[in-house]
PDB file of N, CA and C in Angstrom:
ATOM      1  N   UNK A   1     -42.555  22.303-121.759  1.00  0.00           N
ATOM      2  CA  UNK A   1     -41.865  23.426-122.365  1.00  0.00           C
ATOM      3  C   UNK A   1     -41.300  22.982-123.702  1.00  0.00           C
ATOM      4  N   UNK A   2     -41.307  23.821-124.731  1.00  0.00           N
ATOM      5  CA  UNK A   2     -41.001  23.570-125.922  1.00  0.00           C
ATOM      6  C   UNK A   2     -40.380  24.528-126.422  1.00  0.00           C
ATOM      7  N   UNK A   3     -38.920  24.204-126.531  1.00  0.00           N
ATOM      8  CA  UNK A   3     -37.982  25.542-127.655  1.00  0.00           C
ATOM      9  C   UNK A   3     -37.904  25.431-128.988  1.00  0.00           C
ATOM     10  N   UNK A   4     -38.127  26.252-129.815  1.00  0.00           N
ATOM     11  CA  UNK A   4     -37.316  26.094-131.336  1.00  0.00           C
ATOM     12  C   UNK A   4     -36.008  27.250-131.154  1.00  0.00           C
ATOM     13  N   UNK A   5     -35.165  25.908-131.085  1.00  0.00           N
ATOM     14  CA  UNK A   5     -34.041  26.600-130.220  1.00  0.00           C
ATOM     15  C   UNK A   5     -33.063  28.160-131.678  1.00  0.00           C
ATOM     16  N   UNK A   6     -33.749  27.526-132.829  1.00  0.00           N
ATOM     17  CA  UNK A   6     -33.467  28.281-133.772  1.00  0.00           C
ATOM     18  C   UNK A   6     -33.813  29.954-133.740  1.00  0.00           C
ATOM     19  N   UNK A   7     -34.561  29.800-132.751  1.00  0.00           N
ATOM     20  CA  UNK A   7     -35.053  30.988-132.703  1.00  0.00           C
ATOM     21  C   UNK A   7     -34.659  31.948-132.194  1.00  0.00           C
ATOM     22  N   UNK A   8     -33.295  31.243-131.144  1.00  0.00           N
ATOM     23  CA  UNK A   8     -32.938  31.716-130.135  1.00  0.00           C
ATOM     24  C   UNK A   8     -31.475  31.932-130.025  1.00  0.00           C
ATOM     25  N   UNK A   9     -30.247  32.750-129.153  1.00  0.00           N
ATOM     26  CA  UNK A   9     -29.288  32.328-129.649  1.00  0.00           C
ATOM     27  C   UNK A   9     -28.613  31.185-128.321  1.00  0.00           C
ATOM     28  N   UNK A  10     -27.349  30.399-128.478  1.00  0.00           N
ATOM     29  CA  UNK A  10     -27.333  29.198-127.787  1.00  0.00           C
ATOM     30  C   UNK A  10     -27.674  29.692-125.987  1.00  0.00           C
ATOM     31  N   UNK A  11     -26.754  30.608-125.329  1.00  0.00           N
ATOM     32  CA  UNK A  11     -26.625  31.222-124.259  1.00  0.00           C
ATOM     33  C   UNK A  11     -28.056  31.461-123.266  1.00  0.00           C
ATOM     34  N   UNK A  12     -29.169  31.895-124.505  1.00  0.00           N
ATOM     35  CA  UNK A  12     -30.197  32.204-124.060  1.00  0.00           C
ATOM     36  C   UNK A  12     -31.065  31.037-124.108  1.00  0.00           C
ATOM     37  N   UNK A  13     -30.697  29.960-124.895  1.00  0.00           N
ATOM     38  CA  UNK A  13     -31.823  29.072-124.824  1.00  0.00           C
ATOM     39  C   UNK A  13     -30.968  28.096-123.463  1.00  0.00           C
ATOM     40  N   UNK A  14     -29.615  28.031-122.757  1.00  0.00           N
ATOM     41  CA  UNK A  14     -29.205  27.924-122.023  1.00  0.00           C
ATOM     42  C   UNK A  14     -30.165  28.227-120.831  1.00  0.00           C
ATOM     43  N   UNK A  15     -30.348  29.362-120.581  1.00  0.00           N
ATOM     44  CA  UNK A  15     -30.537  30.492-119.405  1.00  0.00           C
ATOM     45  C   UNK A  15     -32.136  29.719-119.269  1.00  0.00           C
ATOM     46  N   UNK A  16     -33.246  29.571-120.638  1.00  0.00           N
ATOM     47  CA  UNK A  16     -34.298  28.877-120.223  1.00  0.00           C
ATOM     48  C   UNK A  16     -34.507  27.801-119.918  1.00  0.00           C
ATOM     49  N   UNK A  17     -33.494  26.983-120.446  1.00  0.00           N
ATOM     50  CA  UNK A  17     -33.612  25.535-119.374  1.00  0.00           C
ATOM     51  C   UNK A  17     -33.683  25.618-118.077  1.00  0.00           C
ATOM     52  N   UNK A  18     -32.447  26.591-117.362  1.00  0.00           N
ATOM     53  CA  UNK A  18     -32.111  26.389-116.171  1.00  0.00           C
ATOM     54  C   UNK A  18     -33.538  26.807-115.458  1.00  0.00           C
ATOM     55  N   UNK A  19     -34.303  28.603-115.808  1.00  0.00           N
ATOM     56  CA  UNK A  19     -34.977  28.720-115.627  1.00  0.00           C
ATOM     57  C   UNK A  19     -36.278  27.907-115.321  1.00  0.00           C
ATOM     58  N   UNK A  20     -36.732  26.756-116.481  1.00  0.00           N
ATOM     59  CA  UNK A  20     -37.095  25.957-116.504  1.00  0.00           C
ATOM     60  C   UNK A  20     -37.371  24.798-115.405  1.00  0.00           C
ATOM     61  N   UNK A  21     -36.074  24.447-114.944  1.00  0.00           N
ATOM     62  CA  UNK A  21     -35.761  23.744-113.360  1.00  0.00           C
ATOM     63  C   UNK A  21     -36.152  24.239-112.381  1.00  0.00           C
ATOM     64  N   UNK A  22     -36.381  25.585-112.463  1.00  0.00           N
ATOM     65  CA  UNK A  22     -36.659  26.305-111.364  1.00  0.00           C
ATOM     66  C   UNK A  22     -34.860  26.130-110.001  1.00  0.00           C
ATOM     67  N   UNK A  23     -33.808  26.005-110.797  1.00  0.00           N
ATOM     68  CA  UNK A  23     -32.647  25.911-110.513  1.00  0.00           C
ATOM     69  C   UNK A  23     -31.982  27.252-110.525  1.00  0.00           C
ATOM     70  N   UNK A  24     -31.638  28.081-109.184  1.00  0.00           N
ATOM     71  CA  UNK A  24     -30.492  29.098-109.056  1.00  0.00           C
ATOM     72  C   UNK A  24     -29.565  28.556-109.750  1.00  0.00           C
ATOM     73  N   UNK A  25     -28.629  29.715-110.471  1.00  0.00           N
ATOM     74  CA  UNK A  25     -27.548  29.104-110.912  1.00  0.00           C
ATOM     75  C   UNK A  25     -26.586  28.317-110.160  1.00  0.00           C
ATOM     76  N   UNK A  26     -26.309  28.399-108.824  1.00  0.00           N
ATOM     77  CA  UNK A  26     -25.716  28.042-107.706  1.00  0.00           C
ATOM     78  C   UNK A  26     -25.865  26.199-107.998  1.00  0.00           C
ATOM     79  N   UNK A  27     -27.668  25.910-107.719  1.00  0.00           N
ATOM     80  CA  UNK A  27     -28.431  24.721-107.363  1.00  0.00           C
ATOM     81  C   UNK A  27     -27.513  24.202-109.122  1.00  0.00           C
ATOM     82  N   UNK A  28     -27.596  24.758-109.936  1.00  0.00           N
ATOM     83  CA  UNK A  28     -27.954  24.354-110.978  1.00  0.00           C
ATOM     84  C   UNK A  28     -26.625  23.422-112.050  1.00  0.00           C
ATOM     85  N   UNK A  29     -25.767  24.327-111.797  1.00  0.00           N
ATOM     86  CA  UNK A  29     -23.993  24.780-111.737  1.00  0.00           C
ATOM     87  C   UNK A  29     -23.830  22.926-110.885  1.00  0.00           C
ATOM     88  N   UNK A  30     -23.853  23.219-109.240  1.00  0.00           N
ATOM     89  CA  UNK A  30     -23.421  21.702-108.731  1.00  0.00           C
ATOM     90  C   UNK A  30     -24.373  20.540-109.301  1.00  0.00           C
ATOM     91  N   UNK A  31     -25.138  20.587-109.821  1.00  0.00           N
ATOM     92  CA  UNK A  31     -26.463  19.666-110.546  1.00  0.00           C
ATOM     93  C   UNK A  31     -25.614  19.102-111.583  1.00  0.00           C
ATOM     94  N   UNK A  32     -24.724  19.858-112.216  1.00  0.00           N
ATOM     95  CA  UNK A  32     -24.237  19.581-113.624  1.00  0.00           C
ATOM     96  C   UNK A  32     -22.463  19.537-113.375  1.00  0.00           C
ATOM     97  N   UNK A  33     -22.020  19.688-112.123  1.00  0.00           N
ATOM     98  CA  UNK A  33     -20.755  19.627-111.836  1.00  0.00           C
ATOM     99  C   UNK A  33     -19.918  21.064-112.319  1.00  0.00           C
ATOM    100  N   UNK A  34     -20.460  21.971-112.333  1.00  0.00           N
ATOM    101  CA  UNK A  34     -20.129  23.198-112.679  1.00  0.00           C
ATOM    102  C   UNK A  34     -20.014  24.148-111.904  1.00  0.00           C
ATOM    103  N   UNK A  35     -19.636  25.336-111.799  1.00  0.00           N
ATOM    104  CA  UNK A  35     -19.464  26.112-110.784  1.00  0.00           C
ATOM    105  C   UNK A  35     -20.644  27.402-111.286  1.00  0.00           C
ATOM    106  N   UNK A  36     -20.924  28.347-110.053  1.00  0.00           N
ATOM    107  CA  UNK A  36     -22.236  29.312-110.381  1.00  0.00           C
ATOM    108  C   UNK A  36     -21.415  30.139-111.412  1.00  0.00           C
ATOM    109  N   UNK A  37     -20.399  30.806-111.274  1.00  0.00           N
ATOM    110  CA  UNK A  37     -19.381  31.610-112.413  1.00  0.00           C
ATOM    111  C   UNK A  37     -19.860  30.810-113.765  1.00  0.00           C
ATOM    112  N   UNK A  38     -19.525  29.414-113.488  1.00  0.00           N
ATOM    113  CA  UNK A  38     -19.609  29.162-115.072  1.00  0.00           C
ATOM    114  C   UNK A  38     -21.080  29.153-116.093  1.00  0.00           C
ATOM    115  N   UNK A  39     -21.992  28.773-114.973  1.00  0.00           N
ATOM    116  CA  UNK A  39     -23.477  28.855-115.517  1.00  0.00           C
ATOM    117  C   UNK A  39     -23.677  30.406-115.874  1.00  0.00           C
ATOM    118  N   UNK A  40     -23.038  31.372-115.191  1.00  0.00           N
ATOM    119  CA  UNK A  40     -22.949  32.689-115.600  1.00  0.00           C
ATOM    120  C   UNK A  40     -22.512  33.336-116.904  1.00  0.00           C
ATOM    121  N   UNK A  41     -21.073  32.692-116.791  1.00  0.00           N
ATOM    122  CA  UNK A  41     -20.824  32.961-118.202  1.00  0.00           C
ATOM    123  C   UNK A  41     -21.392  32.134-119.369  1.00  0.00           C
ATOM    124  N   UNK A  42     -21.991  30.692-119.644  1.00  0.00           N
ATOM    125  CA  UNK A  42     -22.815  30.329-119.980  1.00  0.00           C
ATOM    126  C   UNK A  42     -24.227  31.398-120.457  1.00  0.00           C
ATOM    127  N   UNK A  43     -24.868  31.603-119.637  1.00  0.00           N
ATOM    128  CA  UNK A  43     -25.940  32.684-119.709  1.00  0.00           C
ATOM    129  C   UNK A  43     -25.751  34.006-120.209  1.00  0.00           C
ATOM    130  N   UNK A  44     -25.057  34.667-120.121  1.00  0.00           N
ATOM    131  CA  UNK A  44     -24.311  35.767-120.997  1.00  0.00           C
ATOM    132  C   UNK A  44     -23.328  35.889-122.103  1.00  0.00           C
ATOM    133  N   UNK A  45     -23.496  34.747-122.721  1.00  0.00           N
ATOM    134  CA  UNK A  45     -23.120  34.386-123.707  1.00  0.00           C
ATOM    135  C   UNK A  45     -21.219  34.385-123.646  1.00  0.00           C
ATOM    136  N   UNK A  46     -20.283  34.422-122.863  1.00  0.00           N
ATOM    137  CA  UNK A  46     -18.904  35.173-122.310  1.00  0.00           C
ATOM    138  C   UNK A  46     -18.277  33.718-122.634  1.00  0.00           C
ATOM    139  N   UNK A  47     -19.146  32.237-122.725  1.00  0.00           N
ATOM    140  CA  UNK A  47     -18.163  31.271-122.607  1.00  0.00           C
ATOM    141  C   UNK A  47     -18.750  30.018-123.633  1.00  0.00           C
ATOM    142  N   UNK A  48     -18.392  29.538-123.841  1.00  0.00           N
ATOM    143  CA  UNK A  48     -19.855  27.893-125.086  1.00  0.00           C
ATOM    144  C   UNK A  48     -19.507  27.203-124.291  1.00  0.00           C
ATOM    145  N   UNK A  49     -20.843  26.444-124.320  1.00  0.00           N
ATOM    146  CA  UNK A  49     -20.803  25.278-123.775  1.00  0.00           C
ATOM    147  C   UNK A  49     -21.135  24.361-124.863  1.00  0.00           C
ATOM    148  N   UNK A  50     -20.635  23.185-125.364  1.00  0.00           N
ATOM    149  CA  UNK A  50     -20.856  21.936-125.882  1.00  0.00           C
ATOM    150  C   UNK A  50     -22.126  21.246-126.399  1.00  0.00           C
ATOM    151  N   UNK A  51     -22.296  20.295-126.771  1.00  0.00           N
ATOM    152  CA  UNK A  51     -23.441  19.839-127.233  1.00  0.00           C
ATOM    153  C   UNK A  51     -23.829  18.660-126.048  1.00  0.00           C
ATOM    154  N   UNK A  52     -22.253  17.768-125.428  1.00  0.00           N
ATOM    155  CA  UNK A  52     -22.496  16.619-124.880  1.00  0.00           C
ATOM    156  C   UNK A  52     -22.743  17.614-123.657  1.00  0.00           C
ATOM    157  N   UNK A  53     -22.811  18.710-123.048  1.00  0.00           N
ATOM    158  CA  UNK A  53     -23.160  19.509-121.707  1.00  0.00           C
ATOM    159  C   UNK A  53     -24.623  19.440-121.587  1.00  0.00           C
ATOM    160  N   UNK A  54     -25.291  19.992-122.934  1.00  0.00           N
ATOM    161  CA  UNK A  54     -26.424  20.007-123.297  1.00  0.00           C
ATOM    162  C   UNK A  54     -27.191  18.729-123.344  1.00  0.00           C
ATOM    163  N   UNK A  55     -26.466  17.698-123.843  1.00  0.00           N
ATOM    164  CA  UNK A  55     -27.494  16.207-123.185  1.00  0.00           C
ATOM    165  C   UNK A  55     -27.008  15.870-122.013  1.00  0.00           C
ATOM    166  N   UNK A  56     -25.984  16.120-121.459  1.00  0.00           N
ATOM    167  CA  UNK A  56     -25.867  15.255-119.674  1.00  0.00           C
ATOM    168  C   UNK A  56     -27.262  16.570-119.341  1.00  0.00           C
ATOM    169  N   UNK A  57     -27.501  17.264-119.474  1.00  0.00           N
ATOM    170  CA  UNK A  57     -28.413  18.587-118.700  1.00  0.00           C
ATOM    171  C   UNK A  57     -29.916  17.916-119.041  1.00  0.00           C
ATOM    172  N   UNK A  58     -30.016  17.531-120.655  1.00  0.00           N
ATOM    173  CA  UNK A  58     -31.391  16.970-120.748  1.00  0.00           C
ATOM    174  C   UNK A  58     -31.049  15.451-120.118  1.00  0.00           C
ATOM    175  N   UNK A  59     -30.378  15.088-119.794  1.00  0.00           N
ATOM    176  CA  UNK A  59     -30.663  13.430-119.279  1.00  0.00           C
ATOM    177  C   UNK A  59     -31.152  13.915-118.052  1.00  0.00           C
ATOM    178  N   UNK A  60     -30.034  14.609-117.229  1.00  0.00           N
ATOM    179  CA  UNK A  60     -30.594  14.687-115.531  1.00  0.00           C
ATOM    180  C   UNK A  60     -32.125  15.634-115.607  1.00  0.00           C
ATOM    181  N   UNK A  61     -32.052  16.377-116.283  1.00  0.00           N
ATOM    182  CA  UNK A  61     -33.825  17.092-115.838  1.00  0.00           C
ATOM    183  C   UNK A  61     -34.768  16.062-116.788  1.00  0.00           C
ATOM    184  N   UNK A  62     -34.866  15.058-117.523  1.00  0.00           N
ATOM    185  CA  UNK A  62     -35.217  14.335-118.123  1.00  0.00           C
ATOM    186  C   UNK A  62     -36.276  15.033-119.380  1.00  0.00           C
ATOM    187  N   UNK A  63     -35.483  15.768-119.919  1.00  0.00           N
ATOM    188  CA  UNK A  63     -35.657  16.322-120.657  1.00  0.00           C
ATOM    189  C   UNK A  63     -35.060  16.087-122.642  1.00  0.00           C
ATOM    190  N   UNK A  64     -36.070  15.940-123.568  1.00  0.00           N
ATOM    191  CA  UNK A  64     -36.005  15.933-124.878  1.00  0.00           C
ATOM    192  C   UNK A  64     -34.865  16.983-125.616  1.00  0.00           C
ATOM    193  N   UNK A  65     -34.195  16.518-126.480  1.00  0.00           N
ATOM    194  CA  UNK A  65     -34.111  17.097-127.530  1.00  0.00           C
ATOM    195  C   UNK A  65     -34.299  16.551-128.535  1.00  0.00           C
ATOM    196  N   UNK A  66     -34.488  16.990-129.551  1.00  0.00           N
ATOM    197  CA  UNK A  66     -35.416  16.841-130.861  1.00  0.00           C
ATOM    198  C   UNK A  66     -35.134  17.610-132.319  1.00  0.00           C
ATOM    199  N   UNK A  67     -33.977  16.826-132.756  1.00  0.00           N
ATOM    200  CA  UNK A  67     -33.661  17.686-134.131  1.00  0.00           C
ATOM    201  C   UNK A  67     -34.519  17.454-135.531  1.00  0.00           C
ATOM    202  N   UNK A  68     -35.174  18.502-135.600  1.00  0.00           N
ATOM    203  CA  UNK A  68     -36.110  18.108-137.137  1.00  0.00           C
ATOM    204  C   UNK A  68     -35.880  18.566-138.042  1.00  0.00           C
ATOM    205  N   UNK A  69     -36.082  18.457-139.313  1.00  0.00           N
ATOM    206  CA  UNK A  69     -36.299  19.161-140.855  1.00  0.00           C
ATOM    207  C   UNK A  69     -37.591  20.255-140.993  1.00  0.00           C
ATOM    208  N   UNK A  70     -36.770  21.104-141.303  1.00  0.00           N
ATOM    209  CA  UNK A  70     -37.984  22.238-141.384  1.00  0.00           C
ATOM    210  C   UNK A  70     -38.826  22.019-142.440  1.00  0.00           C
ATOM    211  N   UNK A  71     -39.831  22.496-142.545  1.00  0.00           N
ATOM    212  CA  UNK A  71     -41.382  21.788-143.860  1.00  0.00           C
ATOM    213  C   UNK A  71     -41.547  22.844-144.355  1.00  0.00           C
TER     214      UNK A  71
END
Protein backbone atom coordinates (compact mmCIF):
# COMPACT_ATOMS: atom_id res chain seq x y z
CA UNK A 1 0.00 0.00 0.00
CA UNK A 2 1.20 3.34 -0.91
CA UNK A 3 -0.18 6.89 0.32
CA UNK A 4 0.72 10.34 -0.93
CA UNK A 5 -0.48 11.31 2.22
CA UNK A 6 -0.65 14.95 0.63
CA UNK A 7 -3.41 14.07 -0.98
CA UNK A 8 -5.28 13.33 1.77
CA UNK A 9 -6.36 15.03 4.91
CA UNK A 10 -4.41 13.64 8.28
CA UNK A 11 -7.72 11.78 9.91
CA UNK A 12 -8.38 10.05 6.69
CA UNK A 13 -5.07 8.88 5.84
CA UNK A 14 -5.37 7.67 9.64
CA UNK A 15 -8.64 5.64 8.98
CA UNK A 16 -6.50 3.86 5.87
CA UNK A 17 -3.85 2.54 7.76
CA UNK A 18 -6.03 1.02 10.24
CA UNK A 19 -8.12 -0.22 7.40
CA UNK A 20 -5.06 -1.45 5.98
CA UNK A 21 -4.41 -3.92 9.15
CA UNK A 22 -7.46 -5.22 8.57
CA UNK A 23 -7.80 -3.93 12.47
CA UNK A 24 -11.48 -3.02 14.06
CA UNK A 25 -11.01 0.00 15.72
CA UNK A 26 -11.47 -1.92 19.02
CA UNK A 27 -8.33 -4.60 17.79
CA UNK A 28 -6.60 -1.57 16.67
CA UNK A 29 -7.04 1.23 19.57
CA UNK A 30 -5.48 -1.79 22.27
CA UNK A 31 -2.63 -2.53 19.44
CA UNK A 32 -1.52 1.07 19.96
CA UNK A 33 -2.59 1.47 23.71
CA UNK A 34 -5.57 3.53 22.87
CA UNK A 35 -9.04 3.23 23.47
CA UNK A 36 -11.88 2.41 20.41
CA UNK A 37 -13.42 6.21 21.28
CA UNK A 38 -10.11 7.49 20.57
CA UNK A 39 -9.31 5.73 17.17
CA UNK A 40 -12.83 7.22 16.52
CA UNK A 41 -12.23 10.49 17.07
CA UNK A 42 -8.94 10.09 15.31
CA UNK A 43 -10.93 8.94 12.13
CA UNK A 44 -13.38 11.73 12.07
CA UNK A 45 -11.14 14.11 12.25
CA UNK A 46 -12.79 15.43 16.23
CA UNK A 47 -9.17 14.89 17.81
CA UNK A 48 -4.95 14.99 16.20
CA UNK A 49 -3.00 12.67 16.72
CA UNK A 50 0.89 13.34 16.65
CA UNK A 51 3.57 12.45 14.43
CA UNK A 52 5.50 10.10 17.19
CA UNK A 53 1.66 8.08 17.25
CA UNK A 54 2.12 7.79 13.63
CA UNK A 55 5.64 6.01 13.83
CA UNK A 56 4.97 3.77 17.06
CA UNK A 57 1.77 2.65 14.41
CA UNK A 58 4.33 2.26 11.41
CA UNK A 59 6.91 0.41 13.67
CA UNK A 60 4.27 -2.18 15.07
CA UNK A 61 2.48 -2.90 11.52
CA UNK A 62 6.03 -2.62 10.08
CA UNK A 63 5.26 -0.23 8.01
CA UNK A 64 7.32 2.84 5.92
CA UNK A 65 7.14 6.30 6.01
CA UNK A 66 8.82 8.21 3.48
CA UNK A 67 9.19 11.99 3.26
CA UNK A 68 10.21 13.24 -0.29
CA UNK A 69 10.74 16.42 -2.42
CA UNK A 70 8.29 16.88 -4.94
CA UNK A 71 9.99 16.95 -8.82
Amino acid sequence: MKIVANNYKANEVFKMIREYTGKTQKDFGESINRTKTAIQYYEYGQRNFDFELLLEIAKKENLNIIIESKK
